[in-house]
C-alpha atoms as a PDB file:
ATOM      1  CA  UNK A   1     -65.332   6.714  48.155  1.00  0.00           C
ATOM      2  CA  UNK A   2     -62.714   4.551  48.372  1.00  0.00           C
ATOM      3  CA  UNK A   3     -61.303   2.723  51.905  1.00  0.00           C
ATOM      4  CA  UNK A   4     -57.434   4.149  52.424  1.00  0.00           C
ATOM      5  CA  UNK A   5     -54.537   1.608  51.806  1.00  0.00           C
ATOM      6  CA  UNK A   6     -53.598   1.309  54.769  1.00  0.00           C
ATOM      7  CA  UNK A   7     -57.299   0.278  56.248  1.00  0.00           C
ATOM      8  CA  UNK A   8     -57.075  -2.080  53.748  1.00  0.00           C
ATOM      9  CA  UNK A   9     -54.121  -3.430  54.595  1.00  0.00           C
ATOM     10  CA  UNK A  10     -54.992  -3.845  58.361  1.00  0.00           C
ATOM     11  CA  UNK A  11     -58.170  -6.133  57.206  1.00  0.00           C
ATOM     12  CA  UNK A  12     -55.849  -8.229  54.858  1.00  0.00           C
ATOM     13  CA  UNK A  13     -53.656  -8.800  58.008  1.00  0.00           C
ATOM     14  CA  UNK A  14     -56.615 -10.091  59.509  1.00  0.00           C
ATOM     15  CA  UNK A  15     -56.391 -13.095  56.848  1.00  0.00           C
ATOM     16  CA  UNK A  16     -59.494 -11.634  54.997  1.00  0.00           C
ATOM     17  CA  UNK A  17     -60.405 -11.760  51.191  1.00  0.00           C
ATOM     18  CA  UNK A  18     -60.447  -8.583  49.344  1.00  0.00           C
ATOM     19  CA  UNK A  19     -61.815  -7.374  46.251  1.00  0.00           C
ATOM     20  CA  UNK A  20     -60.688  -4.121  45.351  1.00  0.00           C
ATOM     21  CA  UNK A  21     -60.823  -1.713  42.111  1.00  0.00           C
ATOM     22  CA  UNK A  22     -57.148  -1.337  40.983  1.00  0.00           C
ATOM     23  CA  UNK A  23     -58.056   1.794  39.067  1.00  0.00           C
ATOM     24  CA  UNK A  24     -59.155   3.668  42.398  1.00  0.00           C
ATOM     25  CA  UNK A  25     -55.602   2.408  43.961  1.00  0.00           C
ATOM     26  CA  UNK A  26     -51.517   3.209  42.663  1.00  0.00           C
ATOM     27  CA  UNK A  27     -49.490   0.143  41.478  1.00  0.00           C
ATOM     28  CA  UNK A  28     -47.769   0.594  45.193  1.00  0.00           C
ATOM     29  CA  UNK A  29     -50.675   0.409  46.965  1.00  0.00           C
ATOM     30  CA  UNK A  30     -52.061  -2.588  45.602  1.00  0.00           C
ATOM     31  CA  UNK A  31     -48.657  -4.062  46.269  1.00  0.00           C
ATOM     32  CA  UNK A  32     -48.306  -3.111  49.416  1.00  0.00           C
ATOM     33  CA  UNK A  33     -52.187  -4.719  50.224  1.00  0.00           C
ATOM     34  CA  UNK A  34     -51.058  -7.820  48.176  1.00  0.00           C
ATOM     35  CA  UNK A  35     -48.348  -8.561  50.513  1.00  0.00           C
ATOM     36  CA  UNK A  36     -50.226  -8.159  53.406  1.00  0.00           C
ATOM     37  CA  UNK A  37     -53.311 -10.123  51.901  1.00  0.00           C
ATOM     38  CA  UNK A  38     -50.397 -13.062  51.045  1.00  0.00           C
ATOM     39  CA  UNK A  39     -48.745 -13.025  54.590  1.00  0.00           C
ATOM     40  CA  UNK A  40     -52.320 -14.372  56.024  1.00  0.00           C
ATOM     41  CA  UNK A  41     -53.016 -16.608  53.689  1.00  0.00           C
ATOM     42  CA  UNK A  42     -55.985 -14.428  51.986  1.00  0.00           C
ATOM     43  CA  UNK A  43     -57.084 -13.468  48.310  1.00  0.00           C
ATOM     44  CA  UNK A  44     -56.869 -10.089  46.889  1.00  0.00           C
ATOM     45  CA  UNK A  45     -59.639  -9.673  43.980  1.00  0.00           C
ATOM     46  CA  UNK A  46     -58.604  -6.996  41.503  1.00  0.00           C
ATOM     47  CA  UNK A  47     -60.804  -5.501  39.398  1.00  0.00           C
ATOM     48  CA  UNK A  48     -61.232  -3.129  36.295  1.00  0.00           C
ATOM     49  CA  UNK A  49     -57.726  -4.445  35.298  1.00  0.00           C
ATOM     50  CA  UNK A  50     -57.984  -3.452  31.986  1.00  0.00           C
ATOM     51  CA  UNK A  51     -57.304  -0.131  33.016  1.00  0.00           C
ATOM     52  CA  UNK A  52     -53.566  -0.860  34.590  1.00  0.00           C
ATOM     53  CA  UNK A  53     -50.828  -1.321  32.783  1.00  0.00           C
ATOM     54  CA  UNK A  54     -49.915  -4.600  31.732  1.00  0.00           C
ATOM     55  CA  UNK A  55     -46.191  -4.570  33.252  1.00  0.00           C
ATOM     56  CA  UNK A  56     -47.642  -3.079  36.510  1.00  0.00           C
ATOM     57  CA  UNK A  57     -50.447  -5.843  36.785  1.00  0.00           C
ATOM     58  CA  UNK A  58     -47.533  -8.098  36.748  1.00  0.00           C
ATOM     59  CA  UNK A  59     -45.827  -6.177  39.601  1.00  0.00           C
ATOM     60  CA  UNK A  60     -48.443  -6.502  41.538  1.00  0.00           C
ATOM     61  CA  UNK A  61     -48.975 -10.509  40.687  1.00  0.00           C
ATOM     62  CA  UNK A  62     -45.485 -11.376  41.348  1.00  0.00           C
ATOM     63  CA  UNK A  63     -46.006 -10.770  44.913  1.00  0.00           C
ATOM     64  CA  UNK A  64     -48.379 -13.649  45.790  1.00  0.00           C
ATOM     65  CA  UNK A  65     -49.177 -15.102  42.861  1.00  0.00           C
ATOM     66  CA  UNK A  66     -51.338 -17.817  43.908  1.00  0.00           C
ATOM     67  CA  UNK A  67     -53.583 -15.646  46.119  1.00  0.00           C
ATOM     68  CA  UNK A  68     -54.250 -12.589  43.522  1.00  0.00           C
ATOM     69  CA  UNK A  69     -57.107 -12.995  40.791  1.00  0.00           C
ATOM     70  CA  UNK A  70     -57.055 -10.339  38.153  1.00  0.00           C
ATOM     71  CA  UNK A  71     -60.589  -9.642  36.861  1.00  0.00           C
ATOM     72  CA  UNK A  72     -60.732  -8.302  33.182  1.00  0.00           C
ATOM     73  CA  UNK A  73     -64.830  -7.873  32.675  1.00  0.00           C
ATOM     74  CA  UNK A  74     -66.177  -5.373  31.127  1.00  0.00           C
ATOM     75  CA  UNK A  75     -69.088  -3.603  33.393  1.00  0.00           C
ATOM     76  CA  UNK A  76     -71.106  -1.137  31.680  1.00  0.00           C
END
């Protein structure tokens, strides 16, 4: 089970890294977490990429670019 988005948020305001499964979270959501985990200074993680949308990874990037890493490995 998955933390909510807005739990997640509150630790990101807290200036704390984050790694986080984008396909357990909406395009908004991980937005929303990305601009609270750039605000402090933090890094989001994102991984299991390949399952978003390419234009929506991008949406989510745009916000802090320099403190989101997209992670594209394959897990069996």
């Amino acid at each position: 089970m998955s933390k909510p988005t807005i739990d997640l948020m509150q630790l990101a305001g807290l200036g704390t890294n984050l790694v986080v499964d984008a396909s357990n979270k909406s395009t908004v959501d991980l937005i929303q977490i990305a601009g609270s985990i750039g605000l402090k200074g933090g890094h989001l993680r994102l991984v299991n990429c390949n399952n978003k949308p390419t234009m929506d990874l991008m949406q989510i990037v745009s916000v802090y670019p320099n403190n989101i890493t997209l992670d594209f490995t394959e897990r069996d």
